[in-house]
C-alpha atoms as a PDB file:
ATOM      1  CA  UNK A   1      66.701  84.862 106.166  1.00  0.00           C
ATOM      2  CA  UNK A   2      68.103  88.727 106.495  1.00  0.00           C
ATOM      3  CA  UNK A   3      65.775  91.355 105.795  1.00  0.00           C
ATOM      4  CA  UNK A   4      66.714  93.267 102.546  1.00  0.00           C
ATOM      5  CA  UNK A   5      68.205  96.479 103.164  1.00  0.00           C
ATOM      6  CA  UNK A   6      66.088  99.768 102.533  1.00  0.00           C
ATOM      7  CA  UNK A   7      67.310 101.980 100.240  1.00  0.00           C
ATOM      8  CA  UNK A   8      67.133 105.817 101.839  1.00  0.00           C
ATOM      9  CA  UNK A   9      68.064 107.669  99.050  1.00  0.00           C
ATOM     10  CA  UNK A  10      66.400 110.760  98.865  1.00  0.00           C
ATOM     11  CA  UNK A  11      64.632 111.328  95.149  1.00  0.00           C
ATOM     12  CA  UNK A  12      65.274 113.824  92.870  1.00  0.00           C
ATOM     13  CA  UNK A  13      63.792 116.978  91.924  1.00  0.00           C
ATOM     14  CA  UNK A  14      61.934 116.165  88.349  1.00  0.00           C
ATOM     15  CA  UNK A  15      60.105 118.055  86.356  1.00  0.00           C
ATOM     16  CA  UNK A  16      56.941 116.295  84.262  1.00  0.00           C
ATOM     17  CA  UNK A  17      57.311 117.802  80.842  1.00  0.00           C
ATOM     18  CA  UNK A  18      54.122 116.520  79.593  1.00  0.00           C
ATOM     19  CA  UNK A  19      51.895 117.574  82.202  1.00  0.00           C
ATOM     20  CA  UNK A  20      53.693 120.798  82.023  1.00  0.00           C
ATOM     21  CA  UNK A  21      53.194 121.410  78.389  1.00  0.00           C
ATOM     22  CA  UNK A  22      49.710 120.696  79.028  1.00  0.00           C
ATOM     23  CA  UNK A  23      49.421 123.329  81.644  1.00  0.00           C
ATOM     24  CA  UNK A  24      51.362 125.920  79.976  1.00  0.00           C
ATOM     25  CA  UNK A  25      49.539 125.653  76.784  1.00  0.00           C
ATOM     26  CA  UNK A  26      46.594 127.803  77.472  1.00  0.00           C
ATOM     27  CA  UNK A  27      48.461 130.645  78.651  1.00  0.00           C
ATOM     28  CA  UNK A  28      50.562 130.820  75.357  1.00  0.00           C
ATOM     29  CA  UNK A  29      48.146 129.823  72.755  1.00  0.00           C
ATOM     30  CA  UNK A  30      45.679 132.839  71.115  1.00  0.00           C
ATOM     31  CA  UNK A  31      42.396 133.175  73.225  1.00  0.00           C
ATOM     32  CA  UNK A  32      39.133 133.650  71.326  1.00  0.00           C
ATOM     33  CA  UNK A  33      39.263 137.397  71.626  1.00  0.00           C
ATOM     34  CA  UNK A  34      42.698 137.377  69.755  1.00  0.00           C
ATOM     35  CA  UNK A  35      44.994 138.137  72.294  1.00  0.00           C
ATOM     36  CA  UNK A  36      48.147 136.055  74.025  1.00  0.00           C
ATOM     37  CA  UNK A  37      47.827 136.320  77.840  1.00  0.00           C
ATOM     38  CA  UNK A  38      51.672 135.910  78.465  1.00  0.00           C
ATOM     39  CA  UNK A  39      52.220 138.577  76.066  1.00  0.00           C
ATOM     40  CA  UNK A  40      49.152 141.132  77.274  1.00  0.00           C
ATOM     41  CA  UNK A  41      51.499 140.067  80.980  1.00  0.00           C
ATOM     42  CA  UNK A  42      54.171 141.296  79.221  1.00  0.00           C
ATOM     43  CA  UNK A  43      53.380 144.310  77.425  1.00  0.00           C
ATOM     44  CA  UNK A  44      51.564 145.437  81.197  1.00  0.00           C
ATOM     45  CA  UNK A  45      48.354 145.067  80.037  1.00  0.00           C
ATOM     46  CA  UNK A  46      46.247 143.880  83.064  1.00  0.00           C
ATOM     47  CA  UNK A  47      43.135 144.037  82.126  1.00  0.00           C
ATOM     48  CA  UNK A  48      43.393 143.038  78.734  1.00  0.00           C
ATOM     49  CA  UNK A  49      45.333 139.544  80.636  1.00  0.00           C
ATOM     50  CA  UNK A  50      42.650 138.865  82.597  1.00  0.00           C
ATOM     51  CA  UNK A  51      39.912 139.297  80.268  1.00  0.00           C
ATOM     52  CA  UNK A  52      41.352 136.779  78.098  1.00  0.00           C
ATOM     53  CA  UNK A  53      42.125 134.370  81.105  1.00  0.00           C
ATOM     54  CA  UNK A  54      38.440 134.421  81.819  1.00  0.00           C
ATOM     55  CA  UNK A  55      37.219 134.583  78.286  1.00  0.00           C
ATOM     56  CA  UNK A  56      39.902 131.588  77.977  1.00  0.00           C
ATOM     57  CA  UNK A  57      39.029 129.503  80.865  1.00  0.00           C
ATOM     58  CA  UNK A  58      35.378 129.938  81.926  1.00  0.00           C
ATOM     59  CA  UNK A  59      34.132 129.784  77.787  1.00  0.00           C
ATOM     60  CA  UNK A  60      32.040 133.012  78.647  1.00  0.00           C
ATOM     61  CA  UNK A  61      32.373 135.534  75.645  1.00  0.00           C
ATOM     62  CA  UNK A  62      31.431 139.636  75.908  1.00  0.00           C
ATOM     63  CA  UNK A  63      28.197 138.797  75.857  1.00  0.00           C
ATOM     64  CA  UNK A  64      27.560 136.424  78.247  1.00  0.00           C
ATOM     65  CA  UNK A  65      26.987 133.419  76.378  1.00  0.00           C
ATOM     66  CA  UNK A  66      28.755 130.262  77.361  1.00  0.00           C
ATOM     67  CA  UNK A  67      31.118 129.019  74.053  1.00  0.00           C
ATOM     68  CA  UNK A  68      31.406 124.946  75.053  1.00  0.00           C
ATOM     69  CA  UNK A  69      33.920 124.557  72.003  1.00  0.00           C
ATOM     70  CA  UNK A  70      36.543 127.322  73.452  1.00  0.00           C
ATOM     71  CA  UNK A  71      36.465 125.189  76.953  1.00  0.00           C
ATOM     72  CA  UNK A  72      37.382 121.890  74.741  1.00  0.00           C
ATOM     73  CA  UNK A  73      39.834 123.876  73.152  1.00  0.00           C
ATOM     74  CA  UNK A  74      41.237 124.994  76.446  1.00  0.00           C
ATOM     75  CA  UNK A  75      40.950 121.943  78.500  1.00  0.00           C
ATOM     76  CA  UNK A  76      41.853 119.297  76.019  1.00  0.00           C
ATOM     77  CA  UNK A  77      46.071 120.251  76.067  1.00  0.00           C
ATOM     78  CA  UNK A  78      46.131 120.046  79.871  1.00  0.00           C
ATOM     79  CA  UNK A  79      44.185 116.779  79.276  1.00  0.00           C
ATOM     80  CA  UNK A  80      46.532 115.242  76.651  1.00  0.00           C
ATOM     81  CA  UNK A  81      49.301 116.223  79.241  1.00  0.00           C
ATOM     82  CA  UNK A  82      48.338 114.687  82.283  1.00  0.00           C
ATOM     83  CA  UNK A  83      47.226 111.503  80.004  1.00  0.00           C
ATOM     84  CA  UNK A  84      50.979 111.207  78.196  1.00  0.00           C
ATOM     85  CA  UNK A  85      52.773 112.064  81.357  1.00  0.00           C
ATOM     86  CA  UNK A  86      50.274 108.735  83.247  1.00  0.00           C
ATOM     87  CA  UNK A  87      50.728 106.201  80.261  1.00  0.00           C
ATOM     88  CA  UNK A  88      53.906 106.750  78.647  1.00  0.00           C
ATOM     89  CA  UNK A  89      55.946 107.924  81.542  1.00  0.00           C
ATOM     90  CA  UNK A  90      54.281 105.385  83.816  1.00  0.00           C
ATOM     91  CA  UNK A  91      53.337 101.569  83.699  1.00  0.00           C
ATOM     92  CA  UNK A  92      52.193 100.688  80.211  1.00  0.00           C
ATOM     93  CA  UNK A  93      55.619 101.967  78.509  1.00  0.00           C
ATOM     94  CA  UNK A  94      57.934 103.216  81.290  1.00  0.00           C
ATOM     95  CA  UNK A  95      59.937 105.835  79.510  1.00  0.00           C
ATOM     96  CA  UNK A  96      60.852 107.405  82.924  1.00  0.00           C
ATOM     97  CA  UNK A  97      63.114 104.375  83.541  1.00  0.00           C
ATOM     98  CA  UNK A  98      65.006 105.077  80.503  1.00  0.00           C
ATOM     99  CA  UNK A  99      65.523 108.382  81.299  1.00  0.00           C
ATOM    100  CA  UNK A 100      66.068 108.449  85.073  1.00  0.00           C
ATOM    101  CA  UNK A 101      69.975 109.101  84.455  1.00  0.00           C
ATOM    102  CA  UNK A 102      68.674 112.871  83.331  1.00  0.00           C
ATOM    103  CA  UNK A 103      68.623 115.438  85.777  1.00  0.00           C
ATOM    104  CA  UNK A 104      65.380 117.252  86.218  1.00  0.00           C
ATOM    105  CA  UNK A 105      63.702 115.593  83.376  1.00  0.00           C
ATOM    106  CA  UNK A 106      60.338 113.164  83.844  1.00  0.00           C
ATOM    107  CA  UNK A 107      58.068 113.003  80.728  1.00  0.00           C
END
């Protein structure tokens, strides 16, 4: 019996949109101060960027308390993300297959 023969392409650059989108989300999405860190980038406003990063990402307001609902808030796109781009793109529905004649594109 002949051994099969290996297939050595190399793969293709793809980019999970999902996970992505999940990642993305916090940094364009109002933080709990009011401001839009992408646009306080923007507009050159360091400090005011970073402020709402942490204020954003730790769940620590001005005055030091720890806000448990702005984590959720933060974390749970990133989660949804990572959780689409596992089931849907992966085993349970495989929509990558369908869609691996699309350059740069992986959900």
């Amino acid at each position: 019996m002949a051994k099969k023969k290996k297939n050595r392409k190399k793969a293709a650059f793809k980019i999970p949109l999902a996970a992505t989108a999940g990642i993305l989300s916090p940094f364009i999405s109002k933080a709990p101060s009011g401001g839009i860190i992408v646009d306080d980038l923007m507009r050159g406003d360091i400090a005011g960027a970073l402020y709402n990063f942490k204020e954003k990402f730790s769940g620590v307001d001005a005055d030091g308390n720890f806000r448990l609902d702005w984590v959720v808030n933060t974390y749970k796109p990133v989660i949804i993300g990572a959780l689409i781009s596992k089931f849907v793109g992966g085993r349970p529905l495989n929509l990558n297959r369908m869609l691996r004649n699309i350059p740069y594109v992986k959900i």
